[in-house]
PDB file of N, CA and C in Angstrom:
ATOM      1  N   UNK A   1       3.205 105.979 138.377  1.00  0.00           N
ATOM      2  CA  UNK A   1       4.564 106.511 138.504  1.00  0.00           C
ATOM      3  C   UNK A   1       4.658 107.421 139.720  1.00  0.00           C
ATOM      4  N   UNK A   2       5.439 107.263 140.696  1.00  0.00           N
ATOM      5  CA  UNK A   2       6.054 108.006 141.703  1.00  0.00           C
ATOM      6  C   UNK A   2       6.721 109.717 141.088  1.00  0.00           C
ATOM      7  N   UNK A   3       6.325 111.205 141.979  1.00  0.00           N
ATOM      8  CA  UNK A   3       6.706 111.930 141.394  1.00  0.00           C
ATOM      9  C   UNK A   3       8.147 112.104 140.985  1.00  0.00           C
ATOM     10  N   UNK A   4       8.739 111.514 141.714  1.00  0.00           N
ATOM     11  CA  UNK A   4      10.547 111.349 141.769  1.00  0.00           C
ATOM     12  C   UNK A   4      10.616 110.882 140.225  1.00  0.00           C
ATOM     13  N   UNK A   5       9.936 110.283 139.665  1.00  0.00           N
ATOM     14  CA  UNK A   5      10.740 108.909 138.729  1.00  0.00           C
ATOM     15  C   UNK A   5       9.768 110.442 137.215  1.00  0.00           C
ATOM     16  N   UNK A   6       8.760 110.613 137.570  1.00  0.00           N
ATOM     17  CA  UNK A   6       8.020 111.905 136.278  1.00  0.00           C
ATOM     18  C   UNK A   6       9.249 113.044 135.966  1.00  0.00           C
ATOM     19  N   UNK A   7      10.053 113.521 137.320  1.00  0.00           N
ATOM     20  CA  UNK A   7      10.562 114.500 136.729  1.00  0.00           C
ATOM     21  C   UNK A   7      12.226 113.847 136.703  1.00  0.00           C
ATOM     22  N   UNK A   8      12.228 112.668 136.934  1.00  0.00           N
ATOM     23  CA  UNK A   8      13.648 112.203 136.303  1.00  0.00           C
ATOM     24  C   UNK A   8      13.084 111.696 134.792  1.00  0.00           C
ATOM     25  N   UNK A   9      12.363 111.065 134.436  1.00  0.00           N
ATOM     26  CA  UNK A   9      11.882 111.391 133.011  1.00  0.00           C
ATOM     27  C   UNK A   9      11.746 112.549 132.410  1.00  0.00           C
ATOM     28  N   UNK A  10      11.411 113.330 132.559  1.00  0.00           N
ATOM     29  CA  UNK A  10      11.080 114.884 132.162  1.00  0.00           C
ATOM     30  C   UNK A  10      12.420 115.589 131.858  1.00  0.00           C
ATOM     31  N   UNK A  11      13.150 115.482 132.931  1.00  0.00           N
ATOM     32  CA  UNK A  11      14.367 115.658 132.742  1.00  0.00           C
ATOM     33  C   UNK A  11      15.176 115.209 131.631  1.00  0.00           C
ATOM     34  N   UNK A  12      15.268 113.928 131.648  1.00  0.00           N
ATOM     35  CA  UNK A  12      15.908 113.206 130.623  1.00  0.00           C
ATOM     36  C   UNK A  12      15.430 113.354 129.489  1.00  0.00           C
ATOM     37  N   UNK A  13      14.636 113.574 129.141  1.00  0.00           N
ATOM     38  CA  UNK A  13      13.766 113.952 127.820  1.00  0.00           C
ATOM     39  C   UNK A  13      13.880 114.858 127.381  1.00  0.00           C
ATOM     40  N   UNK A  14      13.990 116.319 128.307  1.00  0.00           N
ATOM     41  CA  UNK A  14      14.350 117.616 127.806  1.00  0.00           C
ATOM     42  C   UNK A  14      15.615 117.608 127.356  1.00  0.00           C
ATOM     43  N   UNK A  15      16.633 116.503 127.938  1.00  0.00           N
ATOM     44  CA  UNK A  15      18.066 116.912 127.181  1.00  0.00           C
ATOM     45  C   UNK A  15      18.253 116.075 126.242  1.00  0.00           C
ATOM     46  N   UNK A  16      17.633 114.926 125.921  1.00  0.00           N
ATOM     47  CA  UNK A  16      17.364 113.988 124.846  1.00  0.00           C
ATOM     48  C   UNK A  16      17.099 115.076 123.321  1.00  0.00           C
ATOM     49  N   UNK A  17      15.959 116.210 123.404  1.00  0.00           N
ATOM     50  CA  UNK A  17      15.346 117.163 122.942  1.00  0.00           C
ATOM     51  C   UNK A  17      16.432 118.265 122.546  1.00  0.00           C
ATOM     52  N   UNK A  18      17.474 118.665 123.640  1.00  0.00           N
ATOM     53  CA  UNK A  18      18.330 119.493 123.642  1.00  0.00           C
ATOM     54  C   UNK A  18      19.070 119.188 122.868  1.00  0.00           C
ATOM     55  N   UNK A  19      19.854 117.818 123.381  1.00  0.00           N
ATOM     56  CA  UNK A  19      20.987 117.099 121.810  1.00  0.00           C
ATOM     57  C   UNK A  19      20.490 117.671 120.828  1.00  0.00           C
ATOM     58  N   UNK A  20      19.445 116.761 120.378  1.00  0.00           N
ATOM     59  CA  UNK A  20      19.102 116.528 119.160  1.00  0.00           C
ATOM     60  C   UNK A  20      19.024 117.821 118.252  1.00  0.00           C
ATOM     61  N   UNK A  21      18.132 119.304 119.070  1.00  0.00           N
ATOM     62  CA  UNK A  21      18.482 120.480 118.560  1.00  0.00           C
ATOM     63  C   UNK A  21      19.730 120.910 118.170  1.00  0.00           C
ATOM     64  N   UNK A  22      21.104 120.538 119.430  1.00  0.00           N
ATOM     65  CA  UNK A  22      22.421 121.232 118.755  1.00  0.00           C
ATOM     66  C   UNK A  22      22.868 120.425 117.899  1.00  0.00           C
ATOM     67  N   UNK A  23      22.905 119.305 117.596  1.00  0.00           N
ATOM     68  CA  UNK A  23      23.292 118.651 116.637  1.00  0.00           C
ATOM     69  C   UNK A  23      22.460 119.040 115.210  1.00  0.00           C
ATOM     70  N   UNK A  24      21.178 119.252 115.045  1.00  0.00           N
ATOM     71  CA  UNK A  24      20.382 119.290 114.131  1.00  0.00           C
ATOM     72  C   UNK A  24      21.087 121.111 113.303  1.00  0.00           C
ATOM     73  N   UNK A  25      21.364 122.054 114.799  1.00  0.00           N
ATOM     74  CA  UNK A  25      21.872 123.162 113.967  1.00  0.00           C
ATOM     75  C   UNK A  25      23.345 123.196 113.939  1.00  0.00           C
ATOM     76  N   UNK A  26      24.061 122.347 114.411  1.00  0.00           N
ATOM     77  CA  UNK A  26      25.386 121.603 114.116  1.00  0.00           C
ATOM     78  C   UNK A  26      25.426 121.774 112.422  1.00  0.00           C
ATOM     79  N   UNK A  27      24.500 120.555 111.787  1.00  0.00           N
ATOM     80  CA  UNK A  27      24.553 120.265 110.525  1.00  0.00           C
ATOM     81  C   UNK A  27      24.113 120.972 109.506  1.00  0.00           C
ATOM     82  N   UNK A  28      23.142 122.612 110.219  1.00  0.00           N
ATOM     83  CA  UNK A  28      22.503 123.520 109.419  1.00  0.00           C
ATOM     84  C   UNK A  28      24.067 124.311 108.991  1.00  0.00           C
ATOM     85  N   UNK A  29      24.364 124.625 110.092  1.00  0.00           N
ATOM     86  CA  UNK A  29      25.561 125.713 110.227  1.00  0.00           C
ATOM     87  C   UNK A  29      26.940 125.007 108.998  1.00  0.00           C
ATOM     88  N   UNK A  30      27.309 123.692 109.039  1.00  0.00           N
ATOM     89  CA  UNK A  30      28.126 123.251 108.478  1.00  0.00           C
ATOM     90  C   UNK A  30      27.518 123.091 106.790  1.00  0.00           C
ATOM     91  N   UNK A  31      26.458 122.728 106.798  1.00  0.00           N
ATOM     92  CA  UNK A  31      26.097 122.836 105.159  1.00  0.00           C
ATOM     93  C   UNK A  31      25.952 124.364 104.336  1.00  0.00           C
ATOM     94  N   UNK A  32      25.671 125.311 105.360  1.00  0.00           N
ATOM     95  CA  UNK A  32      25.461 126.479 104.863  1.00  0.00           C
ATOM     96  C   UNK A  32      26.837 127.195 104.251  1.00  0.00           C
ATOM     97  N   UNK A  33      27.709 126.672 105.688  1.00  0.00           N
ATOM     98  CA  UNK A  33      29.067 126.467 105.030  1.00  0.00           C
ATOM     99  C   UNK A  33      29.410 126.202 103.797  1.00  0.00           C
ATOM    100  N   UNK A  34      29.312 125.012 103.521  1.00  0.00           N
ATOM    101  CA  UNK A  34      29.656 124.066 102.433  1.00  0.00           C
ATOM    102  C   UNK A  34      29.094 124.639 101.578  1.00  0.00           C
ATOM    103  N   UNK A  35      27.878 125.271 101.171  1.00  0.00           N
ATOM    104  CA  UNK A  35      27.022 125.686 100.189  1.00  0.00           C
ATOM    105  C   UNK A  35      27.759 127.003  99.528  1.00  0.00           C
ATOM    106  N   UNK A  36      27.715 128.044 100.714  1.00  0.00           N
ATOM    107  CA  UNK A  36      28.564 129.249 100.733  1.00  0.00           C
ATOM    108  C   UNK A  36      30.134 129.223 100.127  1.00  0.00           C
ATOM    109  N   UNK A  37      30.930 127.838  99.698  1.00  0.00           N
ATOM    110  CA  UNK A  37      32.077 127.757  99.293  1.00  0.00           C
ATOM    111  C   UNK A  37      33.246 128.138 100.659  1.00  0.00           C
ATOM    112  N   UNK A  38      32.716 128.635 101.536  1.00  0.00           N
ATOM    113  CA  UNK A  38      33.910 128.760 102.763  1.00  0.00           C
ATOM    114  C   UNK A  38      34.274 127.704 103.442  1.00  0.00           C
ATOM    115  N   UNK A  39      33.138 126.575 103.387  1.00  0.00           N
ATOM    116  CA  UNK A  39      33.309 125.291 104.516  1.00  0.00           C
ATOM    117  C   UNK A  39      34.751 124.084 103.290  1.00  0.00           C
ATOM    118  N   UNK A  40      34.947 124.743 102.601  1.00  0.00           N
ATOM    119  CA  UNK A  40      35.923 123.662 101.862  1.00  0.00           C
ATOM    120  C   UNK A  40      37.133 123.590 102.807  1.00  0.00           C
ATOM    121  N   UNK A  41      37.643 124.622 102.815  1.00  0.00           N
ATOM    122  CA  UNK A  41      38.749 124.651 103.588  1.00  0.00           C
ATOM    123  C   UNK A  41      38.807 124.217 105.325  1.00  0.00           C
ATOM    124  N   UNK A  42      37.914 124.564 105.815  1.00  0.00           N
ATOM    125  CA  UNK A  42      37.345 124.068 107.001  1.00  0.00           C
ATOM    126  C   UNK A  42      37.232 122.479 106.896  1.00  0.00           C
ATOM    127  N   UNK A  43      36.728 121.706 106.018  1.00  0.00           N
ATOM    128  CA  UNK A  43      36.637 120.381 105.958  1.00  0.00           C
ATOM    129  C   UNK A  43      37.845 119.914 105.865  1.00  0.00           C
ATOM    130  N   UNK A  44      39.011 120.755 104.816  1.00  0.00           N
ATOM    131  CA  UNK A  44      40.176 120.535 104.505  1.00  0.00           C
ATOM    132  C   UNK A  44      40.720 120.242 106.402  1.00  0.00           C
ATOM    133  N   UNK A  45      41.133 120.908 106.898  1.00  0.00           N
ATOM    134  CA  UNK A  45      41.178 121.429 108.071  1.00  0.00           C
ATOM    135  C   UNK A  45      41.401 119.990 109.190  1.00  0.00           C
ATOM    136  N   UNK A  46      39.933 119.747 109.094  1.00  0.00           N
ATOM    137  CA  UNK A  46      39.530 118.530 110.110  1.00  0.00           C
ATOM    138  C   UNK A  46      39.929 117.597 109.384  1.00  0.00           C
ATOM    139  N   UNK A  47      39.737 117.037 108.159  1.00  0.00           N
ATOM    140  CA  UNK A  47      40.217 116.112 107.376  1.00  0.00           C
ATOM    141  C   UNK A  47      42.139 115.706 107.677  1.00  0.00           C
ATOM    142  N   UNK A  48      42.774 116.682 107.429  1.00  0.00           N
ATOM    143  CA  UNK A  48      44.309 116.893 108.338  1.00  0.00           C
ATOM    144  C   UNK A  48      44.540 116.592 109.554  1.00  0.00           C
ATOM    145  N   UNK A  49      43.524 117.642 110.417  1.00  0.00           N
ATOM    146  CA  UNK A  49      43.413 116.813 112.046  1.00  0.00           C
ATOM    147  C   UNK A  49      43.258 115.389 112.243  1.00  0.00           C
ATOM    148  N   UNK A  50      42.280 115.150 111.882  1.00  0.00           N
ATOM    149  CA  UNK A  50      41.612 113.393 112.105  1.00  0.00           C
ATOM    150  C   UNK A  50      42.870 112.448 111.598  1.00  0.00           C
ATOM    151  N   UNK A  51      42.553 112.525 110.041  1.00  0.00           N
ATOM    152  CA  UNK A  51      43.250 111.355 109.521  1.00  0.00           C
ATOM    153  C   UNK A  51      44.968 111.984 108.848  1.00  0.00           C
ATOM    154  N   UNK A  52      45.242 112.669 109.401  1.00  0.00           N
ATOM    155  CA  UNK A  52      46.877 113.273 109.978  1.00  0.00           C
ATOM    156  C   UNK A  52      47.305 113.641 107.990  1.00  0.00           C
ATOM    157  N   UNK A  53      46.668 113.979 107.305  1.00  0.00           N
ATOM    158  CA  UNK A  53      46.855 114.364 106.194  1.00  0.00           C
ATOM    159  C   UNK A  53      48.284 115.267 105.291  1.00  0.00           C
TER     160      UNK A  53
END
């Protein structure tokens, strides 16, 4: 591998890595919600937005 092509991999991998973290505490933050009884209304919320409720 050419060094050009290691740190365009490297690259891409670290934000591959990055997603996956905000999404992963995306779904911490929203269940803790849900658990806590506050995320009802919040679901209510987006549920209205999306599908025009």
């Amino acid at each position: 591998m050419k060094s050009e092509n290691k740190k365009a991999f490297l690259v891409g991998e670290v934000i591959f890595w990055l997603i996956v973290a905000i999404l992963v505490l995306v779904v911490v933050v929203f269940s803790i919600y849900i658990l806590s009884g506050k995320g009802t209304g919040a679901i209510d919320y987006i549920k209205d937005i999306l599908f025009g409720g």
